[in-house]
N, C-alpha and C. Protein backbone atom coordinates (compact mmCIF):
# COMPACT_ATOMS: atom_id res chain seq x y z
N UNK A 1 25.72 194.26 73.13
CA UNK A 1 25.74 195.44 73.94
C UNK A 1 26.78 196.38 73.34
N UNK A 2 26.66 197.78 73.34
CA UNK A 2 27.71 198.53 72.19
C UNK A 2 27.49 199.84 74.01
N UNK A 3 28.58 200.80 73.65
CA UNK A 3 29.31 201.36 74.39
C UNK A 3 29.86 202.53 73.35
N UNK A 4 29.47 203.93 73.16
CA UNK A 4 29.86 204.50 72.53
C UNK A 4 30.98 205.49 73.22
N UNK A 5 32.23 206.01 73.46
CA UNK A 5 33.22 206.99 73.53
C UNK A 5 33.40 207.29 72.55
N UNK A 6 33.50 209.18 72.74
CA UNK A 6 33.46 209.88 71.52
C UNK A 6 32.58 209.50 70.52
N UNK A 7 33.52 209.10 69.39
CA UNK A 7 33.35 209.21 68.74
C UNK A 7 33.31 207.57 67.77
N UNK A 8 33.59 206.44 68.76
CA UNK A 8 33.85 205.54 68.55
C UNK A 8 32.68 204.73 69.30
N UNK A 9 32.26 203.52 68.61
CA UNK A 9 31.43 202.39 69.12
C UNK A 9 32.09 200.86 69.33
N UNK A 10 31.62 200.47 70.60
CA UNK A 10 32.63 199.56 70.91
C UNK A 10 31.53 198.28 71.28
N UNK A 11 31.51 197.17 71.02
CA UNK A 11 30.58 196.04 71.12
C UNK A 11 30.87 194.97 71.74
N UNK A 12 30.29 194.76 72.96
CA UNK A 12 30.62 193.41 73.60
C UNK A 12 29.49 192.17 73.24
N UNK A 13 29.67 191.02 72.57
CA UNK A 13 28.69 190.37 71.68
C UNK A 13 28.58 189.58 72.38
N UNK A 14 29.52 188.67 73.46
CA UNK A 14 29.05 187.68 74.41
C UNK A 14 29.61 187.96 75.80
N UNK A 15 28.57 188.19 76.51
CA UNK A 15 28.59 187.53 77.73
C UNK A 15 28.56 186.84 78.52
N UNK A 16 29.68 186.27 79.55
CA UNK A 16 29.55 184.97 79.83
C UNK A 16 28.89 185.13 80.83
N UNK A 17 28.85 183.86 81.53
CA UNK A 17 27.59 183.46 82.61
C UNK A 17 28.80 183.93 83.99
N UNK A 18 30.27 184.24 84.09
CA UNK A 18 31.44 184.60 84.90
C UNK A 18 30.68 185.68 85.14
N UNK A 19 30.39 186.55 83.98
CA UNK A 19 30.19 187.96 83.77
C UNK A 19 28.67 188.36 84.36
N UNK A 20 28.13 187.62 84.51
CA UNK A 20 26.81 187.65 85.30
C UNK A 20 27.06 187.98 86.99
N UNK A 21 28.06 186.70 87.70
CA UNK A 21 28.30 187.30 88.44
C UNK A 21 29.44 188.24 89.29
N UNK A 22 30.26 188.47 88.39
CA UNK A 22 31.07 189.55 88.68
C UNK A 22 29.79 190.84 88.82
N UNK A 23 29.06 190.77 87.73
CA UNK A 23 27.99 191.79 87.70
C UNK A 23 27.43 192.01 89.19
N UNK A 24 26.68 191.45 89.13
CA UNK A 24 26.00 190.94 90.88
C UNK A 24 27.40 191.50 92.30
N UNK A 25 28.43 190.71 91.92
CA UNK A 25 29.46 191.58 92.99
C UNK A 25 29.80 192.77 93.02
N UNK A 26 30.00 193.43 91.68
CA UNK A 26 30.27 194.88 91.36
C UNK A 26 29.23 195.80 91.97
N UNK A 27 28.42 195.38 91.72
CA UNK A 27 26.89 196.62 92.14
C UNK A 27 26.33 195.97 93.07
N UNK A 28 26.32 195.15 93.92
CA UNK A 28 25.82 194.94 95.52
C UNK A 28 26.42 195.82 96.66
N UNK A 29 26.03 196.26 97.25
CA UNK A 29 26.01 197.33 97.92
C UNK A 29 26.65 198.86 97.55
N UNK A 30 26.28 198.80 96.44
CA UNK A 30 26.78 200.90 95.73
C UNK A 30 25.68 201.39 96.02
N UNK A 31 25.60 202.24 96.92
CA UNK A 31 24.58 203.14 96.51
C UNK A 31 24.44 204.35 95.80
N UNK A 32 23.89 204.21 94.48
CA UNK A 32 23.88 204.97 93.15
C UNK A 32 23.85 206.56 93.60
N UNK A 33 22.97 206.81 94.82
CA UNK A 33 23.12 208.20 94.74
C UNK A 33 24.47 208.99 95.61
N UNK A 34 25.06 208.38 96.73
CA UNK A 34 26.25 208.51 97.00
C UNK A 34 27.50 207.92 97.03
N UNK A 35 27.87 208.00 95.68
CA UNK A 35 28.90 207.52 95.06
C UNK A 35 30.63 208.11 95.34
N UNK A 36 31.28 206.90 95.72
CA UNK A 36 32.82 207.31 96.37
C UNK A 36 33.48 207.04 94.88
N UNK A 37 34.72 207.82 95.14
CA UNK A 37 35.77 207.69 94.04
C UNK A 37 36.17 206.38 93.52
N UNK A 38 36.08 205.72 94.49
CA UNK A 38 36.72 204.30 94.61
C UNK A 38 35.23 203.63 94.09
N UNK A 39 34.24 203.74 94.14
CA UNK A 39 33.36 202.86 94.01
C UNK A 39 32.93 203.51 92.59
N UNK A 40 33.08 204.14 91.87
CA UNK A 40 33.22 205.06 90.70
C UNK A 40 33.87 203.77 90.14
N UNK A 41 35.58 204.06 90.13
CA UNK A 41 36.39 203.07 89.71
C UNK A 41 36.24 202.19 89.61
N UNK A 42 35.66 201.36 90.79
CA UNK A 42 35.09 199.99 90.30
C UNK A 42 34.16 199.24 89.56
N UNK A 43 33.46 200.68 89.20
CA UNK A 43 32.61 200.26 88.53
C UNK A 43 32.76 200.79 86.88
N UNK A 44 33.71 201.85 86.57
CA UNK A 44 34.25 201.73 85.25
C UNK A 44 34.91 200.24 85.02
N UNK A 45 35.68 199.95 86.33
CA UNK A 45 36.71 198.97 85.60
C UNK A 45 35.87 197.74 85.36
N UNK A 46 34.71 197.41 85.82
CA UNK A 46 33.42 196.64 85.59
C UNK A 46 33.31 196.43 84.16
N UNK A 47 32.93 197.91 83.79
CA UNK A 47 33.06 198.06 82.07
C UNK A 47 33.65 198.06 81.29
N UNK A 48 35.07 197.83 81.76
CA UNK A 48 36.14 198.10 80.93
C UNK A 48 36.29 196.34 80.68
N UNK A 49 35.72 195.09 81.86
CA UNK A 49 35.98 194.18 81.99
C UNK A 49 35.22 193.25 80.97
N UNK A 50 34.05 194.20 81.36
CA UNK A 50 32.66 193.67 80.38
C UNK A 50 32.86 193.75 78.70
N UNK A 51 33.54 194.73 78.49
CA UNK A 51 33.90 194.78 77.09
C UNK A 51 35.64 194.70 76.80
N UNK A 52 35.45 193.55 77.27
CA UNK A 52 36.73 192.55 76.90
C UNK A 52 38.36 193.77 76.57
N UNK A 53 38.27 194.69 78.27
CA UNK A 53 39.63 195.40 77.47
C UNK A 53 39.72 195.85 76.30
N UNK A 54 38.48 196.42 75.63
CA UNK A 54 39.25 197.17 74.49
C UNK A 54 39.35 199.03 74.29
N UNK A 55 38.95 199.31 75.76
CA UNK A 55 39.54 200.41 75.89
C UNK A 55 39.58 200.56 77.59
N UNK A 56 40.38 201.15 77.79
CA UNK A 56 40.90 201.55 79.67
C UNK A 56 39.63 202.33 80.38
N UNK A 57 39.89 202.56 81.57
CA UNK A 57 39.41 203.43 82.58
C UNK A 57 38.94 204.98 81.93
N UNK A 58 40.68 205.23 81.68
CA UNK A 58 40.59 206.53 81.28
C UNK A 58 39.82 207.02 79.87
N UNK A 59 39.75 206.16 79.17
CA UNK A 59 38.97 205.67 78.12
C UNK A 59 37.47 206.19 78.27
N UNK A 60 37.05 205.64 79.35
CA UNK A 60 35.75 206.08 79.54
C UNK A 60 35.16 207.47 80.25
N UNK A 61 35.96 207.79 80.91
CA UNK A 61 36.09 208.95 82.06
C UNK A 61 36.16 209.78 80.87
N UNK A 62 36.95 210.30 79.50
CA UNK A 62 37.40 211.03 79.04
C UNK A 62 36.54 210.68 77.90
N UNK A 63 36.05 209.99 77.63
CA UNK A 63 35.20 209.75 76.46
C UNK A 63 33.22 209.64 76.34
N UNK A 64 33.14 209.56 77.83
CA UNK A 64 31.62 210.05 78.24
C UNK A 64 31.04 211.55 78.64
N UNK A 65 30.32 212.14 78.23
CA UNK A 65 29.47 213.46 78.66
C UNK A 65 29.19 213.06 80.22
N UNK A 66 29.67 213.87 81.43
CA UNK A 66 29.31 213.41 82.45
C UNK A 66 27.87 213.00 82.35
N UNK A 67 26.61 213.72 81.81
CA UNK A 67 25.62 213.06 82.08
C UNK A 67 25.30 212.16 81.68
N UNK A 68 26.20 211.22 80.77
CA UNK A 68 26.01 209.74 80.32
C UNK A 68 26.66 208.62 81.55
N UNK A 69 27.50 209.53 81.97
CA UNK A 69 28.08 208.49 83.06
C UNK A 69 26.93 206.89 84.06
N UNK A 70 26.44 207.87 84.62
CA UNK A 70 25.69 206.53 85.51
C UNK A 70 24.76 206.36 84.31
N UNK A 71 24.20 206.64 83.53
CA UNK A 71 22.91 206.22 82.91
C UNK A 71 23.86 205.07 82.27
N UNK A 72 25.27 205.19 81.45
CA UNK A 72 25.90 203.86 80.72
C UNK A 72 25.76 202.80 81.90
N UNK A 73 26.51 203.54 82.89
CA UNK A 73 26.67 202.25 84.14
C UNK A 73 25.29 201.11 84.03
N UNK A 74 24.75 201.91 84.47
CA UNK A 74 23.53 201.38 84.72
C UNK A 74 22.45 199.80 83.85
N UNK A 75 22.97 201.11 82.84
CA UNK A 75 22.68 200.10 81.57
C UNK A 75 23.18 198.88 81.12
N UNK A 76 24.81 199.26 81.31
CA UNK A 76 25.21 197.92 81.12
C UNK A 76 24.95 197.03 82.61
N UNK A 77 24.91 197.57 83.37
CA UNK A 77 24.24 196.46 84.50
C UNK A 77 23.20 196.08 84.29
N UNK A 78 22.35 195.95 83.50
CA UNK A 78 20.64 195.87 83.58
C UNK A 78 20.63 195.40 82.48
N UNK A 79 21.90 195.11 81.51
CA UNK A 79 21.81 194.56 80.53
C UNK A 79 22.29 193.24 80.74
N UNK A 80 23.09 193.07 81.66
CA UNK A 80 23.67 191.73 82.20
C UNK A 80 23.03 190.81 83.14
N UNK A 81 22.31 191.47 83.98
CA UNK A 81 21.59 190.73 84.88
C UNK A 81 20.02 191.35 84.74
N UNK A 82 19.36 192.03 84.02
CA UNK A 82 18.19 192.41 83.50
C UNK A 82 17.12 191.15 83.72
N UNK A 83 17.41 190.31 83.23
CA UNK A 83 16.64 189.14 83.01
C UNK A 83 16.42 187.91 84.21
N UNK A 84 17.31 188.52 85.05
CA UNK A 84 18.09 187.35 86.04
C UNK A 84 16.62 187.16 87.00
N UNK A 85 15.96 188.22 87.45
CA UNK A 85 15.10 188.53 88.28
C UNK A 85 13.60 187.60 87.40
N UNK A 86 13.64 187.98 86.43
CA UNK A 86 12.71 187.28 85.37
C UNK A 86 12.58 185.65 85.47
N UNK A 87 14.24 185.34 85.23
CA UNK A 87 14.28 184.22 85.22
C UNK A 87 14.04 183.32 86.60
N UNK A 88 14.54 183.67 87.33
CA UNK A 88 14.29 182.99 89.00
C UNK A 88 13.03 183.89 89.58
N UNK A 89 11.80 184.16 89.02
CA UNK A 89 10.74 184.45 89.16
C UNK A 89 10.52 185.36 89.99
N UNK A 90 11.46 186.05 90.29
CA UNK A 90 10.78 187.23 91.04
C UNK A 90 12.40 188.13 91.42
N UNK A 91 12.57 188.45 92.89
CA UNK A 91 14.06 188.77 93.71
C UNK A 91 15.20 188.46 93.43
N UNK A 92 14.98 187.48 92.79
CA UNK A 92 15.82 186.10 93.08
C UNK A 92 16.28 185.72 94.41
N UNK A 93 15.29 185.74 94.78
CA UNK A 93 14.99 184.97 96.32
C UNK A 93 14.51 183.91 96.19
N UNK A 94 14.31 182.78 97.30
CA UNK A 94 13.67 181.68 97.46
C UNK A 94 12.84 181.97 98.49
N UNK A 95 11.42 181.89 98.40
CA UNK A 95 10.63 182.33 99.25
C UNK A 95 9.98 180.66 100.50
């Protein structure tokens, strides 16, 4: 998974199975279209977590085109648990 600021590309190569569900806690109940400051934050620092600290908060805030903002979010969420729904055949519910 790569993460571009500015002018720089940044690569997170493994993800652990921790990181799956921190994923799942981070983005359960956000709702994407009314988004709080605080729930903003938590979800940079998501990314900042996901790619092992190698650049900050401010890092990203200052290094994304606002209109990349939620589309990165997003992505890297859907890149982490993308498959999850696949794999436990559907919701991931037990029906």
């Amino acid at each position: 998974m790569e993460i571009k600021l500015r002018n720089k590309t940044y690569v997170a190569s493994f993800i652990s199975a921790r990181m799956v569900r921190r994923t799942i806690e981070v983005s359960s109940g956000i709702n994407f279209e009314k988004l709080t400051p605080e729930e903003l934050d938590k979800l940079i620092d998501f990314i900042v977590d996901l790619f092992s600290n190698q650049f900050t908060r401010d890092d990203v805030y200052d290094g994304l085109a606002s209109k990349d903002l939620i589309p990165t979010i997003t992505t890297c969420i859907n890149e982490v648990v993308g498959n999850l729904s696949a794999t436990t055949g559907g919701e991931g519910k037990n029906d």
